[in-house]
C-alpha atoms as a PDB file:
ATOM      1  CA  UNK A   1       0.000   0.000   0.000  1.00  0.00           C
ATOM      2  CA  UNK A   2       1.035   3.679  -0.913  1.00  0.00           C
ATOM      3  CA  UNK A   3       1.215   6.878   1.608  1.00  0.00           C
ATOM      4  CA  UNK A   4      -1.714   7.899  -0.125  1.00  0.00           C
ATOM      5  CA  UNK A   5      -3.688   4.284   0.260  1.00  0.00           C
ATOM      6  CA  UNK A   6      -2.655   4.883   4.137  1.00  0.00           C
ATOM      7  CA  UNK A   7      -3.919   8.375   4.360  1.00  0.00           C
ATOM      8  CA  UNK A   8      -6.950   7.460   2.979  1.00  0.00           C
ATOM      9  CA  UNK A   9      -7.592   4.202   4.883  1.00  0.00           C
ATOM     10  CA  UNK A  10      -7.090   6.470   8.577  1.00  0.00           C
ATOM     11  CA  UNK A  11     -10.034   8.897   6.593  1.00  0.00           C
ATOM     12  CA  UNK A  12      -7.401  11.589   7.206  1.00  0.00           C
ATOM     13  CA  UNK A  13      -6.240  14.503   4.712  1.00  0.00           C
ATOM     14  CA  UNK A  14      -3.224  15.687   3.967  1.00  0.00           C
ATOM     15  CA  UNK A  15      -2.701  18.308   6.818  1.00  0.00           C
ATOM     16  CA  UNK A  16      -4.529  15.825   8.885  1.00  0.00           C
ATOM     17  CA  UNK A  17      -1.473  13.220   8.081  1.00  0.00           C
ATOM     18  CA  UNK A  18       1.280  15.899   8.704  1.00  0.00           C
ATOM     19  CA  UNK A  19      -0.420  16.651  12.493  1.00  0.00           C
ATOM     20  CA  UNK A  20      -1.307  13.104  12.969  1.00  0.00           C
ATOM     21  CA  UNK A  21       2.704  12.669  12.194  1.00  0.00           C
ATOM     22  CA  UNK A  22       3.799  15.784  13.842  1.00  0.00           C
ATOM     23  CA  UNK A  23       5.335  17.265  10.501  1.00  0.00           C
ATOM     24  CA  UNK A  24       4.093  19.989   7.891  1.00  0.00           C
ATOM     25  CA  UNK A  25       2.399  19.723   5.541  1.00  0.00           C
ATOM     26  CA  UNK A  26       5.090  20.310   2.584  1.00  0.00           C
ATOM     27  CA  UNK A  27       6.952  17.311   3.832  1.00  0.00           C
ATOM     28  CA  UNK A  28       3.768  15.117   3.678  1.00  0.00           C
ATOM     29  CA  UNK A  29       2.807  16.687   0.349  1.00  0.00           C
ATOM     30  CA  UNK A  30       6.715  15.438  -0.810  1.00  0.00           C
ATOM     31  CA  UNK A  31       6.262  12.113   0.167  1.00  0.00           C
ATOM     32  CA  UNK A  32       3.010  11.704  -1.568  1.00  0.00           C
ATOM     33  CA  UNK A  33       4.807  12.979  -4.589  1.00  0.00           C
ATOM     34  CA  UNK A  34       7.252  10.223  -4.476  1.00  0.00           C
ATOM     35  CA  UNK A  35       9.914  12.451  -3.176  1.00  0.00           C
ATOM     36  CA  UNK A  36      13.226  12.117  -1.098  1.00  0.00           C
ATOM     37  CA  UNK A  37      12.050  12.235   2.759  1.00  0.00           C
ATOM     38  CA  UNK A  38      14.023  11.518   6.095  1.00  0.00           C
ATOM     39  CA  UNK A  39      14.225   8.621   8.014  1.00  0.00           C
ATOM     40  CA  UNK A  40      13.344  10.406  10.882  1.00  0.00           C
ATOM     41  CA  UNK A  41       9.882  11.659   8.984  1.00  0.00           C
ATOM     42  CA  UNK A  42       9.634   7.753   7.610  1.00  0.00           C
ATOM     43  CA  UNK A  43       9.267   6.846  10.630  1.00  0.00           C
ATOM     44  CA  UNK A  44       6.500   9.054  12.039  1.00  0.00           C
ATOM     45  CA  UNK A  45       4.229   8.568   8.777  1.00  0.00           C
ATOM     46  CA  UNK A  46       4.236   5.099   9.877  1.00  0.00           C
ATOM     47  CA  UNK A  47       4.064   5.594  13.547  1.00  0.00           C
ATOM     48  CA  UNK A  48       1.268   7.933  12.985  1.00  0.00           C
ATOM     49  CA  UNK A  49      -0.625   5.145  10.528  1.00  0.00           C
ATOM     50  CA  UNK A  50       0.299   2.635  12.966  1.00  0.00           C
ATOM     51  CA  UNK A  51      -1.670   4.275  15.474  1.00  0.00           C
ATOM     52  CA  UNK A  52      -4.677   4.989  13.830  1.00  0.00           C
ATOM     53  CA  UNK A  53      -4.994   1.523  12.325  1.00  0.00           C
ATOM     54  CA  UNK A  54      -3.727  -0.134  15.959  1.00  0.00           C
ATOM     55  CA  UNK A  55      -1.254  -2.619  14.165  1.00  0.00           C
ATOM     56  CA  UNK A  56       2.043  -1.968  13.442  1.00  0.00           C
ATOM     57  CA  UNK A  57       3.160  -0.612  10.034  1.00  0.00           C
ATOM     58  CA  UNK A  58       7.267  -0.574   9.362  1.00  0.00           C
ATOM     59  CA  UNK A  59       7.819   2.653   6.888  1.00  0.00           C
ATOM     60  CA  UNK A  60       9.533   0.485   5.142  1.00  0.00           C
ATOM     61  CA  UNK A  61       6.301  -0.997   4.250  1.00  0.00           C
ATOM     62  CA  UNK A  62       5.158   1.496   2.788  1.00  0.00           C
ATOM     63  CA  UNK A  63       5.210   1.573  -1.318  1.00  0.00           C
ATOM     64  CA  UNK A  64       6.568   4.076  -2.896  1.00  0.00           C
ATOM     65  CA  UNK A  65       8.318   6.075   0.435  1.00  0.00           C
ATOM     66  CA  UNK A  66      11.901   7.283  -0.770  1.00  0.00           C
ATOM     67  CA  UNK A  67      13.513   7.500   1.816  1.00  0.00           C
ATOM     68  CA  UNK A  68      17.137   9.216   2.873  1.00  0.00           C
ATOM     69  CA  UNK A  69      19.230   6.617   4.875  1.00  0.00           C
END
């Protein structure tokens, strides 16, 4: 599943992802877009989705997340 296929299973939008995930709203728009992100925002995407869906989600299961190592 895709960012986007997360966002929209937690019934949240964008900004709604970048509070839920404690970033702004740029960075969440950039890794929607398939853009370079940090690890550090990897993993609050999916710490963010992994709380609203109560199982865990590893960011690197997320499709399409480029992410900076």
């Amino acid at each position: 599943m895709t960012l986007e296929d997360y966002r929209r299973l937690c019934g949240w939008s964008r900004n709604e992802l970048a509070r839920q995930a404690g970033t702004d709203s740029g960075t969440v728009g950039k890794a929607l877009r398939g853009q370079l992100i940090s690890i550090t925002t990897a993993h609050k995407l999916a710490l963010a989705i992994s709380k609203a869906l109560d199982r865990s989600v590893q960011w690197q299961e997320i499709d399409g997340l480029k992410v900076k190592l």
